[in-house]
C-alpha atoms as a PDB file:
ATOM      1  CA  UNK A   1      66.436  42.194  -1.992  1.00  0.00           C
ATOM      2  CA  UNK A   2      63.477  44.636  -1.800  1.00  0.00           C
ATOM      3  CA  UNK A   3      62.481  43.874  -5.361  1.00  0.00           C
ATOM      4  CA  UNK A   4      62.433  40.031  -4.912  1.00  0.00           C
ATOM      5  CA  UNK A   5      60.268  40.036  -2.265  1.00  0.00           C
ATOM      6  CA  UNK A   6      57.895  42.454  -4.099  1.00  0.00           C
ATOM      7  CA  UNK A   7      57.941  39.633  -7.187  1.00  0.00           C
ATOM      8  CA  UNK A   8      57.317  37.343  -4.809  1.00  0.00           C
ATOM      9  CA  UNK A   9      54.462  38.843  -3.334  1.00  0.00           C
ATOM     10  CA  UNK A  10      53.000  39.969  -7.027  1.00  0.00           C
ATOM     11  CA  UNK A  11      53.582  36.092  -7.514  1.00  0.00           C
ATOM     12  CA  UNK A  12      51.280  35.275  -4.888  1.00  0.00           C
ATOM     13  CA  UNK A  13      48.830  37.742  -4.982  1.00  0.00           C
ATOM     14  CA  UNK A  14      48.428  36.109  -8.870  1.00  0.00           C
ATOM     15  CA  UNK A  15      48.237  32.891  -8.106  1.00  0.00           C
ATOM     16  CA  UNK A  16      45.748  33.286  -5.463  1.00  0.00           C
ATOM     17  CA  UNK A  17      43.792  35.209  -7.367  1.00  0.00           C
ATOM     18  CA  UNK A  18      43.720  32.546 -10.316  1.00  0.00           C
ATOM     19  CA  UNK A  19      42.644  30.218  -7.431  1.00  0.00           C
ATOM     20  CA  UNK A  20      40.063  32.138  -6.186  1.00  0.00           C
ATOM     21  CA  UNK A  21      38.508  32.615  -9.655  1.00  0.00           C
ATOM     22  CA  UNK A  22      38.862  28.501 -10.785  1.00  0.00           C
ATOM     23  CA  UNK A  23      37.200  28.111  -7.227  1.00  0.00           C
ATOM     24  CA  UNK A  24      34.865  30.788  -8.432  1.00  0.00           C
ATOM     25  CA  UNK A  25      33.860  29.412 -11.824  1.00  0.00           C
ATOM     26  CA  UNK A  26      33.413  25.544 -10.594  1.00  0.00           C
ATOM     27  CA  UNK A  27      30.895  26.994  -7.919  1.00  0.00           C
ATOM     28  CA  UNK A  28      28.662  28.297 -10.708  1.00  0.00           C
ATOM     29  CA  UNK A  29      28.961  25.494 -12.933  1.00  0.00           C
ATOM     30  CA  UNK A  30      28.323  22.826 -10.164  1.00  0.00           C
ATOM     31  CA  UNK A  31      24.750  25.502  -9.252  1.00  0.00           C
ATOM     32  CA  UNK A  32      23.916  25.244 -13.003  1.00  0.00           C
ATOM     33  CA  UNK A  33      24.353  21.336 -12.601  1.00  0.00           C
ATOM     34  CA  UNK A  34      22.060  21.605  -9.666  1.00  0.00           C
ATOM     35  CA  UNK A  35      19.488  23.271 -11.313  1.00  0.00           C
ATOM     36  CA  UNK A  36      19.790  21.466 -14.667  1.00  0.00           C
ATOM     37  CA  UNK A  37      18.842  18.568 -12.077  1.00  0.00           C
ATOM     38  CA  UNK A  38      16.143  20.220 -10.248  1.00  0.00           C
ATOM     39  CA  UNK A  39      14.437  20.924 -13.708  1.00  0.00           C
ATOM     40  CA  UNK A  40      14.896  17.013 -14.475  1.00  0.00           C
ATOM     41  CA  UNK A  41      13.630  16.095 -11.578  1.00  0.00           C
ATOM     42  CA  UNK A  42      10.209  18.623 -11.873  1.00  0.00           C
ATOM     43  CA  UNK A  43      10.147  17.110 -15.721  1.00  0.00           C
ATOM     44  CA  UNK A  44      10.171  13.843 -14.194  1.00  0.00           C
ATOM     45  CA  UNK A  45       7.522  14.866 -11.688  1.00  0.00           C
ATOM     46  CA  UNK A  46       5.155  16.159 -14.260  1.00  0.00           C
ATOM     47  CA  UNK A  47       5.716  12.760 -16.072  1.00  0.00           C
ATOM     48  CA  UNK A  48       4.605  10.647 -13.558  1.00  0.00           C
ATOM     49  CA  UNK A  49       1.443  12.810 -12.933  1.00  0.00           C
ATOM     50  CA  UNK A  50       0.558  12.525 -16.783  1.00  0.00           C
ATOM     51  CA  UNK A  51       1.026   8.696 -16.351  1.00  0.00           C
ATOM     52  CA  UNK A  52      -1.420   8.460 -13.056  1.00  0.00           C
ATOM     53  CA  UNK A  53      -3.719  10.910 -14.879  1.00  0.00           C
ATOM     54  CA  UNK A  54      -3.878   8.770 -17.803  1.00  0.00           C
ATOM     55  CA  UNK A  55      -4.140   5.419 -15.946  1.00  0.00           C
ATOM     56  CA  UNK A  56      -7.173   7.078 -13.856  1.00  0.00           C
ATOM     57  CA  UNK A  57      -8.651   7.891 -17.148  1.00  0.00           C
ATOM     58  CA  UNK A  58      -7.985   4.409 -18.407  1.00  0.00           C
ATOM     59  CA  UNK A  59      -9.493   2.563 -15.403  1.00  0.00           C
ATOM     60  CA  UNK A  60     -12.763   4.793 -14.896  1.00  0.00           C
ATOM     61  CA  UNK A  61     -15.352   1.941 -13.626  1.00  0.00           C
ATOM     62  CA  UNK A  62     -18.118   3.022 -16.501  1.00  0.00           C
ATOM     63  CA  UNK A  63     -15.006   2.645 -19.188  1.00  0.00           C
ATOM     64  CA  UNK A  64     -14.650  -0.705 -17.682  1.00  0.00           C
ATOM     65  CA  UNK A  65     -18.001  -1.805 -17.979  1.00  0.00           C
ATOM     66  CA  UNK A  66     -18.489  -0.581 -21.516  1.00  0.00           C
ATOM     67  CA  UNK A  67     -15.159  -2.634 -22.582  1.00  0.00           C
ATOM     68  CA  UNK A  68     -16.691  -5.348 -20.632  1.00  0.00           C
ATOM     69  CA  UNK A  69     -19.575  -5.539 -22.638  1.00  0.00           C
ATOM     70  CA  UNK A  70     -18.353  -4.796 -25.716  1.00  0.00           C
ATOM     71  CA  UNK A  71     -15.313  -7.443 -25.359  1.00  0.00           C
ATOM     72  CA  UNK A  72     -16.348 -10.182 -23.061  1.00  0.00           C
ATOM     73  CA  UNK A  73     -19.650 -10.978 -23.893  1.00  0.00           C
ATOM     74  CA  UNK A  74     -21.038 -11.780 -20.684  1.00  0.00           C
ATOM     75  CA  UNK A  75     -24.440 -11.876 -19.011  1.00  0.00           C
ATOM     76  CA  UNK A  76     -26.130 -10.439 -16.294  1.00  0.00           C
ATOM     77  CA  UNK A  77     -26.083 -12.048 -13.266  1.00  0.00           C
ATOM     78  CA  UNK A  78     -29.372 -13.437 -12.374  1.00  0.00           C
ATOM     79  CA  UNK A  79     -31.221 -14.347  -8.947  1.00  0.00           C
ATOM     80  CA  UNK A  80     -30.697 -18.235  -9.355  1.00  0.00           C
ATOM     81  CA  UNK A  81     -26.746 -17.379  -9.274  1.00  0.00           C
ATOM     82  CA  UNK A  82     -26.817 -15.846  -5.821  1.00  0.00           C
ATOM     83  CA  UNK A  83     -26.589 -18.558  -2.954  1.00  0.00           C
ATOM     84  CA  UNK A  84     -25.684 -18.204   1.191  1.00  0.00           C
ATOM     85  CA  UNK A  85     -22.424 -18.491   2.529  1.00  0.00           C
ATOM     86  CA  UNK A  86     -23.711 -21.942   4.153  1.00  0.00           C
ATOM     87  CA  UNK A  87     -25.498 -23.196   1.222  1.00  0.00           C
ATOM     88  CA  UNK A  88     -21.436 -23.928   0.218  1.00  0.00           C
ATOM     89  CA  UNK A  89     -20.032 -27.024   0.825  1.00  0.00           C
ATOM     90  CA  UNK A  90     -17.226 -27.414   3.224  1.00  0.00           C
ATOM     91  CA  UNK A  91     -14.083 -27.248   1.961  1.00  0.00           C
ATOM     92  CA  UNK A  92     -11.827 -30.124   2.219  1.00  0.00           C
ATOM     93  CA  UNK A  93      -8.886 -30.688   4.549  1.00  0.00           C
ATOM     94  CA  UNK A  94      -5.231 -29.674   3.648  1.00  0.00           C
ATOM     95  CA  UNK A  95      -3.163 -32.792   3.679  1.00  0.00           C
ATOM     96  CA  UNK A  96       0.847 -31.946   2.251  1.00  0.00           C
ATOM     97  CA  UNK A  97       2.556 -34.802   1.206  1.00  0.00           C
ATOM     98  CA  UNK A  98       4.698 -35.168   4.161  1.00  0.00           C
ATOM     99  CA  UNK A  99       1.524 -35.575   6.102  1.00  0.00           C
ATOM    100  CA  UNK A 100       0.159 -38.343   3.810  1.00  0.00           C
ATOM    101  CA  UNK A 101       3.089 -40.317   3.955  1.00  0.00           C
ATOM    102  CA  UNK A 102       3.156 -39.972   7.897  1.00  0.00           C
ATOM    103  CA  UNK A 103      -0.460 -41.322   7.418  1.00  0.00           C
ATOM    104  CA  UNK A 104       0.529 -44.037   4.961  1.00  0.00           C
ATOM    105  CA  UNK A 105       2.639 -45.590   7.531  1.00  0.00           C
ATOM    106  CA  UNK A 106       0.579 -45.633  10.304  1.00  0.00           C
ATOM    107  CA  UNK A 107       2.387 -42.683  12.359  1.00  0.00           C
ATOM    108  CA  UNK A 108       0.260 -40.623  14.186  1.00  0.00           C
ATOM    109  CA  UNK A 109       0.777 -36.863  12.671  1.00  0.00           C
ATOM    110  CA  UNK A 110      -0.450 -35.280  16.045  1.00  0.00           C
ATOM    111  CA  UNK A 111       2.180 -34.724  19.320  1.00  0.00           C
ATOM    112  CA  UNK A 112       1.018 -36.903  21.682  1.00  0.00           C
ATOM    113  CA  UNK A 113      -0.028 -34.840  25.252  1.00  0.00           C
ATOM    114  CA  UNK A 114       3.386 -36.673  26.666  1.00  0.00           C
ATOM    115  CA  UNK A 115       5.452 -34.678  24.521  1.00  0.00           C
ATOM    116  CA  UNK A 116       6.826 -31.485  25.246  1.00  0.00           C
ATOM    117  CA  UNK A 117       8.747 -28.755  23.697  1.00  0.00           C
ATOM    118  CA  UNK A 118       6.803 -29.691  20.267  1.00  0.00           C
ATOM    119  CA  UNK A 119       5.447 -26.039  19.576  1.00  0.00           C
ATOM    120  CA  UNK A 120       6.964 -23.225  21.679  1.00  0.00           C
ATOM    121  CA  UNK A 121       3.993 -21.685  23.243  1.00  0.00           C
ATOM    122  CA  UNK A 122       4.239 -17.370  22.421  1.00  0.00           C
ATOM    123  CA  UNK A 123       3.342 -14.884  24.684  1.00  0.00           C
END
């Protein structure tokens, strides 16, 4: 009797120590996965901050205006060219078509004063 329940208990005191070591081993290879993914993510990091440093290389203002001249082929702007805001003309009035056609048949496009509930007032 005495020696069954001491293979019983060998038994157990094996298995749990297989489970304790599985449990053992998939901890450390799910902390290599996180820092395999840490690294990615810093490698990913320090390719984004190439990227902005080369597109704040790219769009310097005096690289722009030596492309500009090179490329477009355009002139300086001279004193004739610059006019007052009210020197513009006005600009004409937005008319959609739905509006036009309420014109077109006479229908006034404006709620009369007697009408309520046209536009809910917000406070």
């Amino acid at each position: 009797m005495w020696r069954i329940m001491h293979i019983a208990a060998i038994g157990a005191l094996v298995a749990s120590a297989s489970y304790v070591y599985s449990v053992k081993y998939k901890t450390i290879l799910w902390s290599e996965k996180i820092v395999e993914t840490r690294h990615a993510i810093e490698r990913e990091q320090d390719a984004i901050n190439v990227l902005r440093a080369e597109y704040a290389l790219l769009t310097r203002p005096e690289r722009l205006q030596e492309l500009a001249d090179k490329d477009l082929g355009m002139q300086p702007l001279a004193l004739n060219q610059i006019v007052r805001a009210s020197d513009l003309p006005e600009a004409a009035p937005k008319i959609d078509s739905i509006g036009r056609k309420i014109d077109s048949l006479g229908l006034s496009a404006t709620p009369s004063s007697g009408l309520t509930g046209a536009t809910p007032s917000t406070r």
